[in-house]
Protein backbone atom coordinates (compact mmCIF):
# COMPACT_ATOMS: atom_id res chain seq x y z
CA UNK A 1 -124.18 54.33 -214.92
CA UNK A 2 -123.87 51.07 -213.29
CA UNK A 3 -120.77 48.80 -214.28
CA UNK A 4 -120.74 45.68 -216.46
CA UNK A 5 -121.05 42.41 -214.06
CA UNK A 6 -117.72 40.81 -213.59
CA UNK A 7 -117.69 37.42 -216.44
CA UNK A 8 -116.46 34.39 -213.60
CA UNK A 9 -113.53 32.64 -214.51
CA UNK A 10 -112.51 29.19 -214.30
CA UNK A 11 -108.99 27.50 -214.87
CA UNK A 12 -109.86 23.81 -216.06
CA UNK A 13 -106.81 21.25 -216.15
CA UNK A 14 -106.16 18.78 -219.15
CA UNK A 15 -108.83 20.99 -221.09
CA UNK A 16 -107.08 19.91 -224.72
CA UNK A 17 -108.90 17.29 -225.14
CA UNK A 18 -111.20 15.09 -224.10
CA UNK A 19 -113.62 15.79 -221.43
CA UNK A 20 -111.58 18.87 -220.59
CA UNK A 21 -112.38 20.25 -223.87
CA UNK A 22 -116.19 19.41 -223.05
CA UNK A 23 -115.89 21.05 -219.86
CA UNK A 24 -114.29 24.14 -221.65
CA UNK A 25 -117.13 24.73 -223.74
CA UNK A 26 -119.74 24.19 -221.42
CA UNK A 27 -118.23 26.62 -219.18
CA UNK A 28 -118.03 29.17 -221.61
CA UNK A 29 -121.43 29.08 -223.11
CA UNK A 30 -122.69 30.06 -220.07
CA UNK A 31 -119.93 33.05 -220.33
CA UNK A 32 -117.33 31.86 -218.00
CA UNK A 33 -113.91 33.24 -219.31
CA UNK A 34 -111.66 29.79 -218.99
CA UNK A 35 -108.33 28.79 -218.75
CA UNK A 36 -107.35 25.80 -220.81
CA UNK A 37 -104.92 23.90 -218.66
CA UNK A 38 -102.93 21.90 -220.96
CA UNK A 39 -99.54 19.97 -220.56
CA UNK A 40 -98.17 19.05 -224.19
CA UNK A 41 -101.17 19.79 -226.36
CA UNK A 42 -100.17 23.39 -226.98
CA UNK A 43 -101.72 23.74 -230.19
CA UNK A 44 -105.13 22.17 -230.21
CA UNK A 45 -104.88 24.24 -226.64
CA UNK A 46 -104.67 27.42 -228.12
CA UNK A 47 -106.97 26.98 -230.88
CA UNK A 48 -109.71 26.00 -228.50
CA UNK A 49 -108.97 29.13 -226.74
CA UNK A 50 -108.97 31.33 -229.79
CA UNK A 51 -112.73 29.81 -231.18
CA UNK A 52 -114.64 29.68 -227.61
CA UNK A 53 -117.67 31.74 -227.04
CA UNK A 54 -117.28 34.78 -225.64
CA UNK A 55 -113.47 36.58 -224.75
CA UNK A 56 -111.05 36.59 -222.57
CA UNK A 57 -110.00 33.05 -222.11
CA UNK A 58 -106.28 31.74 -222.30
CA UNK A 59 -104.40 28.51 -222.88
CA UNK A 60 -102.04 27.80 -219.80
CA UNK A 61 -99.24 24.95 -219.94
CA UNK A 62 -97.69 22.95 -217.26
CA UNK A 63 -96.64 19.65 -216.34
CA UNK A 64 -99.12 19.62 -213.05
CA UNK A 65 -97.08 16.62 -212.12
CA UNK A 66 -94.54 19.08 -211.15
CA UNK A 67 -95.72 20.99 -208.10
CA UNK A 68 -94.00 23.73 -209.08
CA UNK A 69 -94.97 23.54 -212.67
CA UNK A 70 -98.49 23.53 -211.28
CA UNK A 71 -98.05 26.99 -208.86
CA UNK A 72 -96.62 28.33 -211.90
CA UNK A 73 -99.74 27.37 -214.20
CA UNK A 74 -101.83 29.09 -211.18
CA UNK A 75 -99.74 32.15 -211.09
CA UNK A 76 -100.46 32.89 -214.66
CA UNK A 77 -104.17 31.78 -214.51
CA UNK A 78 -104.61 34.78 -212.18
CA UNK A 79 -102.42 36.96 -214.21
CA UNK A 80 -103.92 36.50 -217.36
CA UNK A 81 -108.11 35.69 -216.07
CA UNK A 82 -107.97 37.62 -212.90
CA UNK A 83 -109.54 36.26 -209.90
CA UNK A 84 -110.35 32.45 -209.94
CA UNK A 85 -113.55 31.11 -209.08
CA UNK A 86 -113.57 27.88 -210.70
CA UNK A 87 -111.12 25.41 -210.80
CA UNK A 88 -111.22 21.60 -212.41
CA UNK A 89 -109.20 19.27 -211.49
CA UNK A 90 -109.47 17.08 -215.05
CA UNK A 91 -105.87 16.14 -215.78
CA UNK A 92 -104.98 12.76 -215.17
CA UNK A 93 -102.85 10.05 -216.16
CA UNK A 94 -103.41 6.27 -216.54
CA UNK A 95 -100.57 3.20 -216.92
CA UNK A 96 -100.94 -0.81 -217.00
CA UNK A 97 -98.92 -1.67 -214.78
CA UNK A 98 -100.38 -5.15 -213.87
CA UNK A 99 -98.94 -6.38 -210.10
CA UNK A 100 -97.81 -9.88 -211.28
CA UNK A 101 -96.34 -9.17 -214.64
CA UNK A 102 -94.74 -5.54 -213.98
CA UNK A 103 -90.95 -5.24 -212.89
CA UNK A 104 -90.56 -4.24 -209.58
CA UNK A 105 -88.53 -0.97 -211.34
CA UNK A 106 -92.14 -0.54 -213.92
CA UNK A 107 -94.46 -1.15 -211.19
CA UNK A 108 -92.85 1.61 -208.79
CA UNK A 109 -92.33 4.38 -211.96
CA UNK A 110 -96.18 3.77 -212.87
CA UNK A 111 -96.69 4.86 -209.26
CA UNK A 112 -94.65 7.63 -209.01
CA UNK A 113 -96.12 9.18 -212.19
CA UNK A 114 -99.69 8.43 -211.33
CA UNK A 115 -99.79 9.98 -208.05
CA UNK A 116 -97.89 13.05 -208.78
CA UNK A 117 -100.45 13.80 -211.64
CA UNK A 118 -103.61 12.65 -210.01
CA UNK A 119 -102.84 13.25 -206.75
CA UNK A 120 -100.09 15.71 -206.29
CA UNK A 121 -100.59 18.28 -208.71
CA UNK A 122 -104.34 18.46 -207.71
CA UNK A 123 -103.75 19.43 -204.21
CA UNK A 124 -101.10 21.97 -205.36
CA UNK A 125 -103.89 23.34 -207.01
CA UNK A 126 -106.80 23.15 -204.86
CA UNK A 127 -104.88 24.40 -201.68
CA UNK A 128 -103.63 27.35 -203.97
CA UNK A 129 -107.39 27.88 -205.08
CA UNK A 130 -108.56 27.44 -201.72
CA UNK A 131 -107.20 30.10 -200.15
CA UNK A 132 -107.36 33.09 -202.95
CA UNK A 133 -111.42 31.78 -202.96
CA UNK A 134 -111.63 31.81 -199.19
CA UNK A 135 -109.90 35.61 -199.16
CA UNK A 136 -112.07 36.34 -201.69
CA UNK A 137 -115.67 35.37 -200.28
CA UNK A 138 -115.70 31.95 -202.09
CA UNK A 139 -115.67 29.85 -205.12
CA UNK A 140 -116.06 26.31 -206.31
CA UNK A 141 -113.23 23.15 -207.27
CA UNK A 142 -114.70 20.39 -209.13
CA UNK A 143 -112.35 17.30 -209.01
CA UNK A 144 -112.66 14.55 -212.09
CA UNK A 145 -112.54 10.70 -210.66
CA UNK A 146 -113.32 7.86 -211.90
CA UNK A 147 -115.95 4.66 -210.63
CA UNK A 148 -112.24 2.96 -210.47
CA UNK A 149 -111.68 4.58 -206.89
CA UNK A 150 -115.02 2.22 -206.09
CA UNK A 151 -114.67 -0.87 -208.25
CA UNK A 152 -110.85 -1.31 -208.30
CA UNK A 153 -108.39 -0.86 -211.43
CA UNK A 154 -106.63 -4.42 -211.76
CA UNK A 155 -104.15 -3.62 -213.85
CA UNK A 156 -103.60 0.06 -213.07
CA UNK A 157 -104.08 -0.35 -209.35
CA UNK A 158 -102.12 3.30 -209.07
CA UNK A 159 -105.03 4.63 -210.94
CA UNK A 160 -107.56 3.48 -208.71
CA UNK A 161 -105.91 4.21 -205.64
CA UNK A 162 -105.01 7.65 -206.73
CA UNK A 163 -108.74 8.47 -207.79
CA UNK A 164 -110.05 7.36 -204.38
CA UNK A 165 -107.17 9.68 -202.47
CA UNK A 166 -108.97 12.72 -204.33
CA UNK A 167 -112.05 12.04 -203.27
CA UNK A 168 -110.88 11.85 -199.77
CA UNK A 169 -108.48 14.84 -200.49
CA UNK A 170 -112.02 16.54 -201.96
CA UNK A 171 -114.47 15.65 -198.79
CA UNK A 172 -111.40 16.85 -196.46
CA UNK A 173 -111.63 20.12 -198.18
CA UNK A 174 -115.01 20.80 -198.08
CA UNK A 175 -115.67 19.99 -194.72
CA UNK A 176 -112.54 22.25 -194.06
CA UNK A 177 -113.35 25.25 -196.51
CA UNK A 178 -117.44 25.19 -196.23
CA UNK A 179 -117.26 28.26 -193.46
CA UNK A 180 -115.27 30.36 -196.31
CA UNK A 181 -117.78 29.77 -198.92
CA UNK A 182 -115.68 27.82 -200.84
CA UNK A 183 -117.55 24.36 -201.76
CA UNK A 184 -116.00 21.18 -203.40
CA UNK A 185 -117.33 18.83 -205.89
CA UNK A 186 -116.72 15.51 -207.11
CA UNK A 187 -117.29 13.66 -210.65
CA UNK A 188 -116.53 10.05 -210.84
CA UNK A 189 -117.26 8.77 -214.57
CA UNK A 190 -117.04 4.89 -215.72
CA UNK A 191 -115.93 4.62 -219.25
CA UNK A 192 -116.49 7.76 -221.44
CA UNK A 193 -116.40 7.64 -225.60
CA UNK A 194 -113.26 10.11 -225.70
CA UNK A 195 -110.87 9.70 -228.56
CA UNK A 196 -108.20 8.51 -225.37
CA UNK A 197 -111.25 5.19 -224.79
CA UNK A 198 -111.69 4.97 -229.05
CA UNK A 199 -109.02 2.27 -229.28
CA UNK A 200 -110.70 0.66 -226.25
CA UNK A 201 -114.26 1.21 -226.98
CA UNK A 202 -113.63 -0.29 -231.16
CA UNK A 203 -111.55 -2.91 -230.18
CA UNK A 204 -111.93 -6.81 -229.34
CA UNK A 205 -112.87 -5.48 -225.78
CA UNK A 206 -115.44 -3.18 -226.65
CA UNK A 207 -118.86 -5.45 -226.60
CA UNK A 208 -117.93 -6.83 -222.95
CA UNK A 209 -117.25 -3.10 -222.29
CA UNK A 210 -120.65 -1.90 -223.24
CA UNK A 211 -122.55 -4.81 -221.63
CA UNK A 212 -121.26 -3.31 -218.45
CA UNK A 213 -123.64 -0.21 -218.83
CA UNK A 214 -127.77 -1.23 -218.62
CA UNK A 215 -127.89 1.91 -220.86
CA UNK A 216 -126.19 -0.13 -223.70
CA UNK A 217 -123.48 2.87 -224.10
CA UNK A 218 -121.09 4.86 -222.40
CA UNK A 219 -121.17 8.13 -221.40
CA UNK A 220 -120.32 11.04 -223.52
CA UNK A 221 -117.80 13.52 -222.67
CA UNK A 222 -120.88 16.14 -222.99
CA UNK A 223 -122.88 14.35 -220.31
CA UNK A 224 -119.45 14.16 -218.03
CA UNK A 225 -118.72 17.86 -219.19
CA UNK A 226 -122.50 18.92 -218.11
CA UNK A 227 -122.08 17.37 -214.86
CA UNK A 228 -118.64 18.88 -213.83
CA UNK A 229 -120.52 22.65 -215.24
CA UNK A 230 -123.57 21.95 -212.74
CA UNK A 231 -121.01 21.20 -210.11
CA UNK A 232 -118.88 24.36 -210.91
CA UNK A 233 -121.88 27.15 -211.42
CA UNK A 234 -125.60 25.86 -210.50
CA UNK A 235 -125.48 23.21 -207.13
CA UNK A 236 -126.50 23.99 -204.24
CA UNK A 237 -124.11 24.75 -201.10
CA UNK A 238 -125.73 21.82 -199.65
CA UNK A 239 -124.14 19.24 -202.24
CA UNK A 240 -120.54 20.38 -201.33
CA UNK A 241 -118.54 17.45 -200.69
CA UNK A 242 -120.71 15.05 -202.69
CA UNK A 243 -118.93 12.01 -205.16
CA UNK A 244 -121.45 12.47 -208.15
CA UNK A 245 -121.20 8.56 -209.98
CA UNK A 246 -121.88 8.95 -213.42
CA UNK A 247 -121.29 6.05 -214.77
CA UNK A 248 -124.70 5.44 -216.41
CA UNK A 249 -125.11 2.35 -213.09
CA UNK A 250 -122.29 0.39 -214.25
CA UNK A 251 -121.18 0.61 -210.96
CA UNK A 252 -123.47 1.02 -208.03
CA UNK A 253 -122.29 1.94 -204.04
CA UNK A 254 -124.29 2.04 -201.38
């Protein structure tokens, strides 16, 4: 009698909440057992956890900004889900810290912070990932940006800069890890109707916000979430590598 096929499993940073949360769910509805990375949402954390389809998932806390935090939070990914073949970079931070009206002591904090949780704790992450996929004949690391790496962030420059570091830190990695098998993936959103964007997207700012995107809305965390799941279980080897904008043309590169 032939054996049950092994479930994949999928650690997913910042998964609380959010587009996380979206990513979660999408992941295991098509019966991915997932960890929900979170870093002080510990009870919405576990309760997602406890009510998504299928078993075997866990939440998993750390302060990713921490790079030891975030080898910890991999260390009991694989104790508790087994071997990893997903993993989302999602988590991410965002501060005003506006260049002509910051202190000099504001402006370098917002920095600090920014990188080491956009940045930092993402290549902790992936390089961990990268080599328990490559010894194990492959996987896949989706990476959240944001159109802000293209466009510019003037009053959280940190943000921007940080967002276009992971894509490089991304297309590095899958030009390096493409002979193991194990491809990279890039989501870069504009703004997305989360409960974080509500007082944003309600507020006095919220028409000119909207008149950015030709579709007359922003995106949903479910279209974001679907996008980071086609990345993670159904493109082809041939996309690894790729920045997929979807910011509904609000932005457009050439």
């Amino acid at each position: 009698m032939k054996g049950r096929r092994r479930r994949p499993a999928a650690l997913v940073t910042g998964a609380a909440r959010g587009i996380g949360r979206e990513i979660a769910l999408c992941l295991a509805r098509r019966g991915v057992r997932v960890g929900v990375g979170f870093h002080a949402s510990g009870t919405a954390a576990s309760r997602l956890a406890a009510r998504l389809p299928g078993r075997g998932h866990a939440a998993i806390g750390a302060d990713i900004s921490d790079p030891a935090a975030a080898r910890a939070m991999w260390e009991e990914a694989r104790d508790r889900l087994g071997r990893i073949d997903i993993l989302v970079n999602n988590a991410a931070v965002y501060f005003d810290h506006p260049p002509l009206s910051s202190s000099p002591e504001a402006w370098l904090a917002a920095w600090q912070a920014t990188l080491a949780a956009n940045l930092v704790g993402p290549a902790v992450l992936s390089q961990l990932a990268a080599r328990d996929m490559a010894r194990s004949g492959g996987g896949r690391i989706v990476n959240l940006s944001s159109r802000g790496a293209f466009r510019g962030e003037p009053d959280a420059p940190a943000y921007g800069a940080s967002k276009a570091a992971l894509n490089s830190l991304g297309q590095s990695m899958a030009r390096g890890l493409a002979p193991k098998g194990v491809l990279v993936f890039c989501v870069a959103p504009g703004w997305v109707d989360t409960d974080m964007a509500a007082e944003s997207l309600t507020g006095p700012k919220g028409p000119e916000i909207r008149a950015q995107h030709p579709l007359g809305r922003v995106a949903t965390a479910a279209e974001i979430a679907g996008t980071a799941a086609y990345c993670a279980l159904d493109a082809p080897a041939v996309l690894t590598g790729c920045i997929i904008d979807a910011n509904g043309a609000s932005y457009l590169r050439t």
